[in-house]
Structure formats: structure tokens, C-alpha cells
C-alpha atoms as a PDB file:
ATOM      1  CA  UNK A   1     -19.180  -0.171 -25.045  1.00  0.00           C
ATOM      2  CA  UNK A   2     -15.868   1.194 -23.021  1.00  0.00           C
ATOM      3  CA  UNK A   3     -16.164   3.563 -20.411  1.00  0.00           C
ATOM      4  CA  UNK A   4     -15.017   7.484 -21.767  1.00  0.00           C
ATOM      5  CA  UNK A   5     -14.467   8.077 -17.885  1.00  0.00           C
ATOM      6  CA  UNK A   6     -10.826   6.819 -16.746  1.00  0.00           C
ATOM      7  CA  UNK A   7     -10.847   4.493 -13.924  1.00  0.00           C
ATOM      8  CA  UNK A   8      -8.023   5.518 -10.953  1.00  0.00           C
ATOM      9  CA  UNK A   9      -4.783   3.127 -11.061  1.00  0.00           C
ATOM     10  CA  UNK A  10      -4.149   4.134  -7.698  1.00  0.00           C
ATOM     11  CA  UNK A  11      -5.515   2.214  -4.737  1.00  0.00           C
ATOM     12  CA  UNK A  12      -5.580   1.179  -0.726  1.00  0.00           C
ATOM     13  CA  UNK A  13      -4.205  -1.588   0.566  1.00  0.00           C
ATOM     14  CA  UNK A  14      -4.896  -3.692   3.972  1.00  0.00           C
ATOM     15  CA  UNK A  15      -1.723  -4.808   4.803  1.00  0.00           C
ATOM     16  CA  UNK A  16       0.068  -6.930   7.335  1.00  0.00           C
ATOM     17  CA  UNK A  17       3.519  -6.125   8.745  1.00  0.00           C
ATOM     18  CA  UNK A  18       5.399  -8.890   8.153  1.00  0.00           C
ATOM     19  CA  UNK A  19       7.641  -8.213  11.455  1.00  0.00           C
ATOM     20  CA  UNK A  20       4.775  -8.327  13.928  1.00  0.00           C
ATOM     21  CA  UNK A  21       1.946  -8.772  12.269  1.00  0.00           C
ATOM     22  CA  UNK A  22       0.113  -5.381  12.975  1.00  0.00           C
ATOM     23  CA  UNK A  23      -3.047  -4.498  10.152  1.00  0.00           C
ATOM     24  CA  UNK A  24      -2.615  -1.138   8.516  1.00  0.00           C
ATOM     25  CA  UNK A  25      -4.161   0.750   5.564  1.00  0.00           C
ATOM     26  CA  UNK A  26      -1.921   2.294   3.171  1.00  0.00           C
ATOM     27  CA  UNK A  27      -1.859   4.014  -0.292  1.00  0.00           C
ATOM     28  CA  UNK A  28      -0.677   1.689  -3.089  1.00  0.00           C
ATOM     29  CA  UNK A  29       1.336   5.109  -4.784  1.00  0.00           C
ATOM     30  CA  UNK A  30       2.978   6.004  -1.941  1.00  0.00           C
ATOM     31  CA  UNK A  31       5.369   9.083  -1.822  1.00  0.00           C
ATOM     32  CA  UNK A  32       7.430   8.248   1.027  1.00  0.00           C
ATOM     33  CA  UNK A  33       8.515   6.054   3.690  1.00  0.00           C
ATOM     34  CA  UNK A  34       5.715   3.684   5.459  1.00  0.00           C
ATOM     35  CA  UNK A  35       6.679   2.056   8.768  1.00  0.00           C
ATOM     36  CA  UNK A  36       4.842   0.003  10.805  1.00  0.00           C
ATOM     37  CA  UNK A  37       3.053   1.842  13.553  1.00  0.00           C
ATOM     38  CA  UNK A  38       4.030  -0.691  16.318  1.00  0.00           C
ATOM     39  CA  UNK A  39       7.591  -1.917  14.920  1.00  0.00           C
ATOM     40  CA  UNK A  40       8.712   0.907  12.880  1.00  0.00           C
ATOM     41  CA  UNK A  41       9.562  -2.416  10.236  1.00  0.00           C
ATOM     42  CA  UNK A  42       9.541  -0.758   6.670  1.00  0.00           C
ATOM     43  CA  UNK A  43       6.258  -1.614   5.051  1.00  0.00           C
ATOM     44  CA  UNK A  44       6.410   0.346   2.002  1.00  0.00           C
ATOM     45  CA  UNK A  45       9.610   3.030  -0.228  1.00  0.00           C
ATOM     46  CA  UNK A  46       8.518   4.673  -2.906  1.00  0.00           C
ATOM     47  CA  UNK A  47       9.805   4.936  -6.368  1.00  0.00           C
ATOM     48  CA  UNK A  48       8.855   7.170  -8.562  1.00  0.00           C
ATOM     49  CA  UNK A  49       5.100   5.252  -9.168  1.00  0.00           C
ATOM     50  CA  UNK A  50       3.640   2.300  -7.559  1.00  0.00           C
ATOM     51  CA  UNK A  51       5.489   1.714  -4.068  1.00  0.00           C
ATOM     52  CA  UNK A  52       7.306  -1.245  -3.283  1.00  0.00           C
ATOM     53  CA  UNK A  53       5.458  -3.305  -0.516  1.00  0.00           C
ATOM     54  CA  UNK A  54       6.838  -5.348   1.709  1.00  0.00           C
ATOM     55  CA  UNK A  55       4.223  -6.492   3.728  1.00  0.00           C
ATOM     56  CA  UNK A  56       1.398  -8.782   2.912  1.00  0.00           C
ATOM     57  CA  UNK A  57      -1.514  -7.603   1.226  1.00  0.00           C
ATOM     58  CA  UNK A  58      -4.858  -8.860   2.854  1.00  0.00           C
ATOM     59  CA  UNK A  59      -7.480  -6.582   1.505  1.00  0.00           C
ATOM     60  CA  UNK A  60      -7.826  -4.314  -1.633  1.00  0.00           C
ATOM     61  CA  UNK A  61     -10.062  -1.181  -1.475  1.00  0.00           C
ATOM     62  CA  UNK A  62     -10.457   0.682  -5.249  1.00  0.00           C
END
């Protein structure tokens, strides 16, 4: 039997800067610019929906 509740497509990601390899939690939907916190190297740009990553994903948190 299917769930009548809808499940969230949105989610968090562990990522991994790909510049300098600094660990950081961001939102899979984001709405605007992520930089890394230590580089300022663009992590994640939004478009519209789902964001473009550009970093690594290490972890997955629903």
C-alpha cells in the first residue's frame, strides 16, 4: 500500500569543496550562491530547482 503522505524531494548534502577540501552542509534546492567557507570556491548556483553542485557529495541527510 503507497504512502497518501508526500515524501520531501528536497534534501542536505555533506559536501567536499573540491578546491581545498573543506566539509560543509548544504541544501540540495538551493536559492543562491554557495561558496566555500575557507576558499570562497563556488560549491553550489542555483537554477530555478535542484542546484547545480560542484563539489563532491560525501553524505546524504533526507
Amino acid at each position: 500500500m503507497s504512502s497518501i503522505i508526500p515524501q520531501p524531494v528536497s534534501k542536505f548534502y555533506k559536501v567536499k569543496c573540491p578546491e581545498c577540501g573543506h566539509e560543509m552542509v548544504i541544501f540540495s534546492h538551493a536559492k543562491m550562491k554557495v561558496n566555500c567557507l575557507r576558499c570562497n570556491a563556488l560549491i553550489a548556483e542555483p537554477t530555478g530547482g535542484k542546484a547545480i553542485i560542484h563539489a563532491e557529495i560525501l553524505e546524504e541527510y533526507a
